[in-house]
Protein backbone atom coordinates (compact mmCIF):
# COMPACT_ATOMS: atom_id res chain seq x y z
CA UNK A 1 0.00 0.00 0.00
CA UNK A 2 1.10 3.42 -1.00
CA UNK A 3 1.25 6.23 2.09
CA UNK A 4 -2.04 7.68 1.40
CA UNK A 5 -3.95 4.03 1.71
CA UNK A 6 -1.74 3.35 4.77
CA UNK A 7 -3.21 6.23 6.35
CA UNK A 8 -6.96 5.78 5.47
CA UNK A 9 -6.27 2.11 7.47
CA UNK A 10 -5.19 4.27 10.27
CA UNK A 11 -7.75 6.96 10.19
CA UNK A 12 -10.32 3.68 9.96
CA UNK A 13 -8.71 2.49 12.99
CA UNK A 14 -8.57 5.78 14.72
CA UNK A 15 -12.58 6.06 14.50
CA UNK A 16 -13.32 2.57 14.94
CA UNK A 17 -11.55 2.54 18.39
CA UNK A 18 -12.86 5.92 19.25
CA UNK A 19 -16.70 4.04 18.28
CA UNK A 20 -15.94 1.27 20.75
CA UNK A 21 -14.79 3.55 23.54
CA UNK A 22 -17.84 5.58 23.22
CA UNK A 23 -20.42 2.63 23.05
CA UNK A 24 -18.63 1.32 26.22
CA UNK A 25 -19.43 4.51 27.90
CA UNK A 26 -22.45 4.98 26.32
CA UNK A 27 -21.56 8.57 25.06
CA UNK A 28 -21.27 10.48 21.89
CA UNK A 29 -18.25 9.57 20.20
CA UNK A 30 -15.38 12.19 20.94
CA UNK A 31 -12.84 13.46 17.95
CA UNK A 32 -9.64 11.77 18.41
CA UNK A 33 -6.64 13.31 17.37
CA UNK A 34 -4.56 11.50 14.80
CA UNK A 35 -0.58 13.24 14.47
CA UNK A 36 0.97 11.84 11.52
CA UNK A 37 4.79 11.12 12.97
CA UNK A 38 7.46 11.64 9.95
CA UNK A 39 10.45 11.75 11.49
CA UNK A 40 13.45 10.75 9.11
CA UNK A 41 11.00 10.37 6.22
CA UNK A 42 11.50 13.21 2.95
CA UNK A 43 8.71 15.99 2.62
CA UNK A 44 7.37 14.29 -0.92
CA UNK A 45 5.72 11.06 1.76
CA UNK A 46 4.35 13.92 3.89
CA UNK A 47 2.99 15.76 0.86
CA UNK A 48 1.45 12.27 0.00
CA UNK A 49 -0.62 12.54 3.13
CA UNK A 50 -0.93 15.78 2.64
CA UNK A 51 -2.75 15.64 -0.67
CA UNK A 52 -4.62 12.92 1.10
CA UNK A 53 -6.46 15.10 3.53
CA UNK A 54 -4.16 14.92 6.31
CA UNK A 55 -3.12 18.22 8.45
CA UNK A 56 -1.35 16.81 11.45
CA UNK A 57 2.19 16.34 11.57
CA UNK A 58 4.75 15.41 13.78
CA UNK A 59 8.57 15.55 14.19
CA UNK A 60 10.83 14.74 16.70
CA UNK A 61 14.25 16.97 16.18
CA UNK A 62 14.26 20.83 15.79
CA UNK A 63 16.15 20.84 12.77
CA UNK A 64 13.58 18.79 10.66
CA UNK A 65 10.48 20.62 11.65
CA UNK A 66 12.59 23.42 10.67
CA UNK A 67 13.50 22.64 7.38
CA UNK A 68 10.37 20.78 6.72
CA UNK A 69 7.66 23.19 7.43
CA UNK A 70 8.26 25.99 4.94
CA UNK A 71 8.42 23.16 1.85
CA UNK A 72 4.78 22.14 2.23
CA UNK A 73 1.56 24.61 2.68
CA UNK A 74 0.50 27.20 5.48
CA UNK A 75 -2.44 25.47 6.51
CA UNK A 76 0.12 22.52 8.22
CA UNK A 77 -0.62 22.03 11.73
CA UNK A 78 2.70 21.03 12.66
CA UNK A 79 3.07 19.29 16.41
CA UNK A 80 7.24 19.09 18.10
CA UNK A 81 7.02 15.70 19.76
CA UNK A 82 10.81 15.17 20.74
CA UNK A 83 12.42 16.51 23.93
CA UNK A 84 13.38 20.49 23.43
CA UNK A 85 16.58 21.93 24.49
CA UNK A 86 16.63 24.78 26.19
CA UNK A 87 19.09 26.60 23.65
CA UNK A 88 16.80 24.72 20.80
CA UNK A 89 13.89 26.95 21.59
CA UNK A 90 14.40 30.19 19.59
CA UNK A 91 15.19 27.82 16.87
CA UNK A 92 11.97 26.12 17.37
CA UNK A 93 9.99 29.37 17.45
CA UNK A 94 10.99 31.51 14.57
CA UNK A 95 11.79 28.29 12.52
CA UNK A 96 8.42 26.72 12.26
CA UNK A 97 5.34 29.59 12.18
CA UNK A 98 3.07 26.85 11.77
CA UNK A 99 3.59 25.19 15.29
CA UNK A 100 0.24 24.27 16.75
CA UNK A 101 1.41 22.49 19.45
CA UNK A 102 4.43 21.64 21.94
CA UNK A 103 3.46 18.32 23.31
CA UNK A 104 6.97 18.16 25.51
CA UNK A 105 7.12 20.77 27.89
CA UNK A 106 8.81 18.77 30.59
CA UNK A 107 9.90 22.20 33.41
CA UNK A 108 9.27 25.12 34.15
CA UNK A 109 12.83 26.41 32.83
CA UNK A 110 11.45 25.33 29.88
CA UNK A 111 8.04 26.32 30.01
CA UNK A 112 9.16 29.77 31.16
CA UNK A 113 11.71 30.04 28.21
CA UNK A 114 9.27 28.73 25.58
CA UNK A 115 6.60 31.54 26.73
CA UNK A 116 9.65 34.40 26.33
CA UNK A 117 10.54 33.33 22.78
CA UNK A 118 7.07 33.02 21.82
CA UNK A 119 5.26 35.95 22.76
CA UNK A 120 8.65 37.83 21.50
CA UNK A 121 7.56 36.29 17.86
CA UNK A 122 4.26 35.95 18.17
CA UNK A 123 2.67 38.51 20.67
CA UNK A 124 -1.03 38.26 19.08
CA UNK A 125 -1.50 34.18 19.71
CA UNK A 126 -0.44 31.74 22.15
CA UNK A 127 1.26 28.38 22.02
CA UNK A 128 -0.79 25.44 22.60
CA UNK A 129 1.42 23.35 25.01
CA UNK A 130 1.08 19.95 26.78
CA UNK A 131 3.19 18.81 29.82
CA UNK A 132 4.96 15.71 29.16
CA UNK A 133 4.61 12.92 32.00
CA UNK A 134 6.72 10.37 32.87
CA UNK A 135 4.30 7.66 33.85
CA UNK A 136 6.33 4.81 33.53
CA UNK A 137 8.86 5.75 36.09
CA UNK A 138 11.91 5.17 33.65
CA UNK A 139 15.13 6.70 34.19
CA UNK A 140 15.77 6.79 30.53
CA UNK A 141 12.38 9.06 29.61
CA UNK A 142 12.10 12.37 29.92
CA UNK A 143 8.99 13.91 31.72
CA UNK A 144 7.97 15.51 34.88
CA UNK A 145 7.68 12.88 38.11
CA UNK A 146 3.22 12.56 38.13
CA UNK A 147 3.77 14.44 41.88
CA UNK A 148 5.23 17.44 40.22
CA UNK A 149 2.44 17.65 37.44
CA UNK A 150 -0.08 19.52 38.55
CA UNK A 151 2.20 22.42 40.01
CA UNK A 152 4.21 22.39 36.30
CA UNK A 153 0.41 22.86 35.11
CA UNK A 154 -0.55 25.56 37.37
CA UNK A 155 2.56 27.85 36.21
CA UNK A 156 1.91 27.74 32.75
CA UNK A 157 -1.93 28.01 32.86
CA UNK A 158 -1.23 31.15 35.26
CA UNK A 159 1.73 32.49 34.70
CA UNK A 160 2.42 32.19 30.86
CA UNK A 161 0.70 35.01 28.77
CA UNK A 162 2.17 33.08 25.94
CA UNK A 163 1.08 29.79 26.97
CA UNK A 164 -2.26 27.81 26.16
CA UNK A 165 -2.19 24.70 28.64
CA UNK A 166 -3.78 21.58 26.28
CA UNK A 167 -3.41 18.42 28.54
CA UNK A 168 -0.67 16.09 29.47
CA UNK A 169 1.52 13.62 26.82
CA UNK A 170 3.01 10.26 28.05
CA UNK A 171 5.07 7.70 26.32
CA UNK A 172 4.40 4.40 28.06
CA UNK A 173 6.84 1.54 28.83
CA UNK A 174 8.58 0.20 25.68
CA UNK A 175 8.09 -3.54 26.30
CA UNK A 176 4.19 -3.76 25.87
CA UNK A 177 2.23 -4.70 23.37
CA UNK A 178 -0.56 -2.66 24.45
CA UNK A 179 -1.25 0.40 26.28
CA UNK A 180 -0.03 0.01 29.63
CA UNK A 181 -2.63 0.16 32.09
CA UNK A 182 -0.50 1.28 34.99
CA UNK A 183 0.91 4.29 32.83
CA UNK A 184 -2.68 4.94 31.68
CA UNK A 185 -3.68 5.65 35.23
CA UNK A 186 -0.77 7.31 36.41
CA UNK A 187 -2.16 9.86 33.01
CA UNK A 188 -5.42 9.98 34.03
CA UNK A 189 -4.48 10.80 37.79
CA UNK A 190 -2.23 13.51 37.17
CA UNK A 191 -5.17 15.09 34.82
CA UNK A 192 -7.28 14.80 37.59
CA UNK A 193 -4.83 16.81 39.72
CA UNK A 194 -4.27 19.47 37.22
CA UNK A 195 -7.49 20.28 36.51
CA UNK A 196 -8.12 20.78 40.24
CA UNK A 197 -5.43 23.25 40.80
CA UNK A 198 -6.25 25.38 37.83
CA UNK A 199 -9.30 25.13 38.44
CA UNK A 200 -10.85 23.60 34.95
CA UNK A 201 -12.72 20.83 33.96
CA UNK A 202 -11.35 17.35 33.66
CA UNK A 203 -12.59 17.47 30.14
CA UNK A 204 -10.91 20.16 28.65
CA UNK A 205 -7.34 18.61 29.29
CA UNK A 206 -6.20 16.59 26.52
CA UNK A 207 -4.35 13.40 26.79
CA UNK A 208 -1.94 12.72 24.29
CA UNK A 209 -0.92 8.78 24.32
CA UNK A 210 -0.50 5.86 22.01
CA UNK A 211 1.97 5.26 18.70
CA UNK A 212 1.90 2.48 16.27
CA UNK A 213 2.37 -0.78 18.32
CA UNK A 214 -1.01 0.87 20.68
CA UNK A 215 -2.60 3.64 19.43
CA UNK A 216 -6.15 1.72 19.27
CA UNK A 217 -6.11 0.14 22.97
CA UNK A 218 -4.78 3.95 23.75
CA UNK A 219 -8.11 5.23 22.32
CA UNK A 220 -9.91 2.43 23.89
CA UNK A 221 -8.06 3.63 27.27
CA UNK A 222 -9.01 7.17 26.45
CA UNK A 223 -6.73 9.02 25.36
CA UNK A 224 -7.73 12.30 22.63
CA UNK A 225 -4.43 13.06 20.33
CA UNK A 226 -2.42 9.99 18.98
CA UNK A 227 1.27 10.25 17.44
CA UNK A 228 1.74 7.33 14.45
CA UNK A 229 4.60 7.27 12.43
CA UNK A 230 5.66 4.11 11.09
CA UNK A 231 2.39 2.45 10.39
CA UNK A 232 1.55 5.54 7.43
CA UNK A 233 4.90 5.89 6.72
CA UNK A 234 6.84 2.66 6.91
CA UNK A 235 9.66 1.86 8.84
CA UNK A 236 12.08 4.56 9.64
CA UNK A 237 15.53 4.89 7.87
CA UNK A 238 18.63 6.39 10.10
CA UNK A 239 21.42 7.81 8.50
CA UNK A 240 24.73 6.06 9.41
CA UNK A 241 26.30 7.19 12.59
């Protein structure tokens, strides 16, 4: 299957997962999400899914949203999924215009220095941001500790003109075949815990979780925003080190 069949399965799977979790709640089915992950991959496969109808993109490293975003159109919703260094963020900023989201704030340092560049660029609009949690309790991920979440939330929601709070982002453990109950939880908690310090409804907090191996049990789980990449795409190619 070409790219823009790959992601019509996914976008099939996306809804049909999103169906189930409704009927098992016995609610109106609720948008989900779906962030197209290209890291590695040339712009002509994203303009493939562009031309296909998709909007969403993701990338992981400054330097290829960067270079990326000003070869395909304006309307791009692009979404930085990778952990940002602090001396990446000016890069980040004036580099990619089209950056809906920053699904990776992970401290306030960062939070503080991402709300500086960006109202210095873009004073008239704020940056959608989500906190990124580590809910698997892995040394090796980056995140904020779920005890620390809700405080993280609080600044930005408070103190960062620049700053639109979306929800929280997790990656779960890497050795399951399914979403990960246990990080699940540990996601749902700490959204119940932001919420009640800023003072906002459960609801309007997004929850970004689930890639290829588990973005359909991550629907099923509930989570809103999903990050594929391989399973539009194909497997990813890495230069030689």
């Amino acid at each position: 299957m070409g790219i823009a069949e790959q992601l019509r399965a996914v976008q099939d799977k996306v809804q049909t997962a999103a169906a189930t979790r409704a009927a098992a709640l016995k609610s109106a089915e609720a948008p989900v999400r779906l962030v197209a992950v290209s890291k590695t991959k040339p712009v002509e496969d994203l303009k493939e899914a562009y031309d296909a109808g998709h909007r969403h993109f993701g990338e992981n490293y400054v330097q290829e949203i960067v270079d990326k975003s000003p070869q395909l159109p304006a309307d791009v919703q692009w979404h930085f999924i990778g952990h940002l260094q602090g001396n990446k963020v000016g890069m980040l900023v004036k580099g990619c215009p089209g950056l809906a989201c920053l699904e990776t704030i992970d401290s306030e340092k960062l939070a503080r220095a991402v709300d500086k560049a960006w109202k210095a660029q873009y004073p008239d609009r704020r940056l959608r941001v989500m906190v990124q949690v580590n809910s698997s309790g892995e040394e090796s991920k980056n995140g904020v500790e779920p005890s620390e979440v809700a405080e993280l939330c609080k600044v930005i929601a408070k103190e960062c003109e620049g700053l639109e709070l979306g929800g929280l982002m997790t990656i779960g453990a890497p050795d399951y075949s399914g979403c990960r109950t246990e990080d699940f939880e540990s996601l749902m908690k700490c959204r119940e815990e932001a919420a009640a310090a800023i003072g906002c409804g459960v609801e309007s907090l997004e929850l970004s979780m689930g890639m290829s191996a588990d973005y359909e049990n991550a629907i099923r789980e509930g989570s809103t925003s999903v990050r594929v990449g391989s399973s539009i795409f194909g497997a990813r190619h890495y230069p030689p080190k």
